[in-house]
Protein backbone atom coordinates (compact mmCIF):
# COMPACT_ATOMS: atom_id res chain seq x y z
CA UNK A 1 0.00 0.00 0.00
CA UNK A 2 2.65 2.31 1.16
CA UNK A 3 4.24 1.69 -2.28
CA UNK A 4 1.37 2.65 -4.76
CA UNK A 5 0.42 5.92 -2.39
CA UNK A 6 4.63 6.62 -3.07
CA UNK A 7 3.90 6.33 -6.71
CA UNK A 8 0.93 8.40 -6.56
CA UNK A 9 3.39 11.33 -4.56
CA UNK A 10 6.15 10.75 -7.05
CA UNK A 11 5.62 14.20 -8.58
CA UNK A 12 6.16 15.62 -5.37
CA UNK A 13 8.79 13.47 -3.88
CA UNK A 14 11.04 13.75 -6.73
CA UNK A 15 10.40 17.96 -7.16
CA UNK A 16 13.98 19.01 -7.34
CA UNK A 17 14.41 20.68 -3.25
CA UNK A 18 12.75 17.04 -1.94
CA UNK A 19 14.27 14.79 -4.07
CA UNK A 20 18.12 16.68 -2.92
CA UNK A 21 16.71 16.68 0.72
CA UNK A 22 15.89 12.70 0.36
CA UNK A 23 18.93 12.08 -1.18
CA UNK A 24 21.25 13.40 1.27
CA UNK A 25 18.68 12.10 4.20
CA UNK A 26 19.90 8.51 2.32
CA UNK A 27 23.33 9.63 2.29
CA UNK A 28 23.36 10.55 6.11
CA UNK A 29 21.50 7.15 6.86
CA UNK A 30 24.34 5.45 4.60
CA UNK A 31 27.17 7.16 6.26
CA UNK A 32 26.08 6.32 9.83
CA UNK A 33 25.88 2.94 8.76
CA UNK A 34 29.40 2.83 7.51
CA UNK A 35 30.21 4.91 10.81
CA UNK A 36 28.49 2.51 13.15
CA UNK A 37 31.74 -0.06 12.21
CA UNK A 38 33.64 2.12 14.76
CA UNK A 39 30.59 1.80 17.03
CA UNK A 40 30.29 5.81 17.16
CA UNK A 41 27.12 7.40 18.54
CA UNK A 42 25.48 9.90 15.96
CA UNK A 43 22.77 11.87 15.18
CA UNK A 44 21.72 13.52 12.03
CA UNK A 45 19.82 16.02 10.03
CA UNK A 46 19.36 16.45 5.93
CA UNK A 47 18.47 19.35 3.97
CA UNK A 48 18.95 20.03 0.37
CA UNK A 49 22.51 21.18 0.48
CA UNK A 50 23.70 18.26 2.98
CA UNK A 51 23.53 16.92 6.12
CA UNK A 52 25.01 17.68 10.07
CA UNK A 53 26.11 15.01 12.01
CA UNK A 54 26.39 15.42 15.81
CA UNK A 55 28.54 12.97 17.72
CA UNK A 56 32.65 12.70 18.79
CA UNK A 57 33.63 11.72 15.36
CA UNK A 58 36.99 12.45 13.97
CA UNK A 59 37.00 14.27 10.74
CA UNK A 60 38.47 12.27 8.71
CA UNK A 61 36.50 9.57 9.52
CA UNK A 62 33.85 11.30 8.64
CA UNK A 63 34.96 12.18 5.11
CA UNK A 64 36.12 8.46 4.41
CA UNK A 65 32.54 7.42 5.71
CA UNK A 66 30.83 9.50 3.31
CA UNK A 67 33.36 8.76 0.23
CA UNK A 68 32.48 5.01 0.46
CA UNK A 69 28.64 5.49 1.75
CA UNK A 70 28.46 7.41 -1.35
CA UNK A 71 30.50 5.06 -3.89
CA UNK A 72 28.66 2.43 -2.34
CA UNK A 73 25.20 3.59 -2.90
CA UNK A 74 26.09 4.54 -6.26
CA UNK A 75 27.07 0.98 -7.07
CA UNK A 76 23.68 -0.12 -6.12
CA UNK A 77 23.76 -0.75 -2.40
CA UNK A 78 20.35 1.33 -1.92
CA UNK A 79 19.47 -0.04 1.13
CA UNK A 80 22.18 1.89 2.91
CA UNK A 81 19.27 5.00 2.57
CA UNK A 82 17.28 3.27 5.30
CA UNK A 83 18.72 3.42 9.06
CA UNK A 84 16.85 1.57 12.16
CA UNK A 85 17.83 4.99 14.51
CA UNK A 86 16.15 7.29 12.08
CA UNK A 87 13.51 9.77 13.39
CA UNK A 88 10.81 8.80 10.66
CA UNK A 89 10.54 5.24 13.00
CA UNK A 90 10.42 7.53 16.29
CA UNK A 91 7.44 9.99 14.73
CA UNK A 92 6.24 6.46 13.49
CA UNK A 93 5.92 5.07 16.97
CA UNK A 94 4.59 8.19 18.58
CA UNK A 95 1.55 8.54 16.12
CA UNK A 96 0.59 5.04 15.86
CA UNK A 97 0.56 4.95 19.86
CA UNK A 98 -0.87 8.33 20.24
CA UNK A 99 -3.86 7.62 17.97
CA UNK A 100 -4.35 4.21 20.14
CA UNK A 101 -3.91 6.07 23.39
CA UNK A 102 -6.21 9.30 22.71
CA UNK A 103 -8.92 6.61 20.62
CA UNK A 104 -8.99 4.06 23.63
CA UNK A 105 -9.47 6.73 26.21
CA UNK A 106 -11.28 9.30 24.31
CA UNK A 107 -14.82 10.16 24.97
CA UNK A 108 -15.31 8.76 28.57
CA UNK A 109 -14.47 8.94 32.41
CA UNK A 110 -11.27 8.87 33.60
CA UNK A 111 -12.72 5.49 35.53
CA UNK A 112 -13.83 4.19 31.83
CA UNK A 113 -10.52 4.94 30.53
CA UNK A 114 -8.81 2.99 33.62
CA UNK A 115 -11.14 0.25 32.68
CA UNK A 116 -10.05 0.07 29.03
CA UNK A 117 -6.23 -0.10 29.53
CA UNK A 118 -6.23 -3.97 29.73
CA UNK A 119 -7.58 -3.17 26.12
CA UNK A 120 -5.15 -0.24 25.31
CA UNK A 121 -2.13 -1.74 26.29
CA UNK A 122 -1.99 -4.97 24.29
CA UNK A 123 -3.02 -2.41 21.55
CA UNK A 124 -0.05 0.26 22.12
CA UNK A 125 2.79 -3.05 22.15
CA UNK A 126 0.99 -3.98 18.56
CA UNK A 127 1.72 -0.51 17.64
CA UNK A 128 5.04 -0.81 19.13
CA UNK A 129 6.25 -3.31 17.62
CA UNK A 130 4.67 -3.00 14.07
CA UNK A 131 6.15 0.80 14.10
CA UNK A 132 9.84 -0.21 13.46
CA UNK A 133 8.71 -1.93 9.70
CA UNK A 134 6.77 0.53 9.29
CA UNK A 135 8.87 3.06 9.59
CA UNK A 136 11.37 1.80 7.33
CA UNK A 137 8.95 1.31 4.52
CA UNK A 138 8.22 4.96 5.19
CA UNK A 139 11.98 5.87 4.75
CA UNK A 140 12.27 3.50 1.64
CA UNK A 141 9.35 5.23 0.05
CA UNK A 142 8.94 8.71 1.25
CA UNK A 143 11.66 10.39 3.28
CA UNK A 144 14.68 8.84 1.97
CA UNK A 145 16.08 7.90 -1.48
CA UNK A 146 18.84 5.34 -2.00
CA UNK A 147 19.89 6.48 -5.43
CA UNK A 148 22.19 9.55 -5.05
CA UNK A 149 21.82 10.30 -8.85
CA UNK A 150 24.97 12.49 -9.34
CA UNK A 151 25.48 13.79 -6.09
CA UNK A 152 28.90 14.17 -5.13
CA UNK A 153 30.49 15.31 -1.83
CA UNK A 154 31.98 18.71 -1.82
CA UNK A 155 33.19 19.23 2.02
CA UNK A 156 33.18 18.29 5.00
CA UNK A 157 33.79 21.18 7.87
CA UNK A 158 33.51 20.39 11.77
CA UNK A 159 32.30 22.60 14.64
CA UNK A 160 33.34 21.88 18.42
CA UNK A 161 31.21 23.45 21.04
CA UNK A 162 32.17 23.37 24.82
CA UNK A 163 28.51 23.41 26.55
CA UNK A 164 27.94 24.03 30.18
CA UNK A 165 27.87 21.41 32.49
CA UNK A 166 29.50 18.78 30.19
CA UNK A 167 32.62 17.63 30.08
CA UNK A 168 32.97 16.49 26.54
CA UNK A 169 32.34 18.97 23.61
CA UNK A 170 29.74 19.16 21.23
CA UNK A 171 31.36 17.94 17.40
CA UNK A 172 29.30 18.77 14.48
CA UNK A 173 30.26 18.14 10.78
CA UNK A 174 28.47 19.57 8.20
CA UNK A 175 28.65 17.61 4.98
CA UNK A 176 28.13 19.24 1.93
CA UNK A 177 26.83 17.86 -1.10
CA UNK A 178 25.99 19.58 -4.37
């Protein structure tokens, strides 16, 4: 289902601003992967010009990551787009169980709605656990794209922040892609 509503959105997903920002989304997912090798922690976020990762990464590590994530996916390994730590999963999980929370309590007492969680809560581990493939057919179809097209890596620059209260600093790369 999720495929034939992707076809029907084609015209928009591949518009030129969402196709770039799905394409490095893939990219970021790709390059974490190749990252995780080194068992580094990372978070991420894509826009049309890149992506910014956020963990204690050295750069060069970084840049290597992204050379082969993107040779890699450009050889055909496509499923390097989707990543199991991506937020689309998260938002995934918090509307499935939201709409099964606010539905199984809605419209009554707050006794009724004590009297319906041994209904709600088998419901809400359903949604649990069926929001992790769901979520990844969502990235496969809608906010990620494992093809990179053309896309090539143009730099990679790094930010360290000391914050308050913490004793390691805050490393952000941004990756540029054009």
């Amino acid at each position: 289902m999720l495929k034939q509503l992707a076809q029907i959105a084609r015209p928009i997903l591949n518009a030129p601003l969402i196709l770039e920002t799905r394409r490095n989304h893939g990219l970021e997912h790709a390059t974490n992967h190749v990252l995780s090798r080194g068992r580094y922690r990372l978070s991420g976020r894509s826009d049309e010009r890149g992506f910014v990762l956020i963990g204690q990464v050295p750069t060069p590590a970084v840049e290597s990551a992204v050379k082969e994530a993107l040779r890699r996916m450009k050889g055909g390994e496509h499923r390097l787009a989707v990543h199991p730590n991506c937020g689309t999963n998260l938002v995934t999980a918090g509307v499935l169980t939201g709409v099964i929370g606010a539905l199984g309590v809605g419209g009554t007492t707050r006794r009724g709605a004590f009297q319906r969680l041994p209904w709600i809560m088998p419901l809400l581990m359903i949604a649990i656990l069926y929001s992790l493939p769901l979520g990844m057919a969502l990235q496969t179809h809608f906010t990620t794209e494992g093809d990179p097209g053309d896309m090539e890596l143009v730099s990679v620059k790094r930010w360290e922040f000391k914050l308050p209260f913490w004793s390691k600093s805050l490393v952000i790369h941004r990756v540029h892609t054009r």
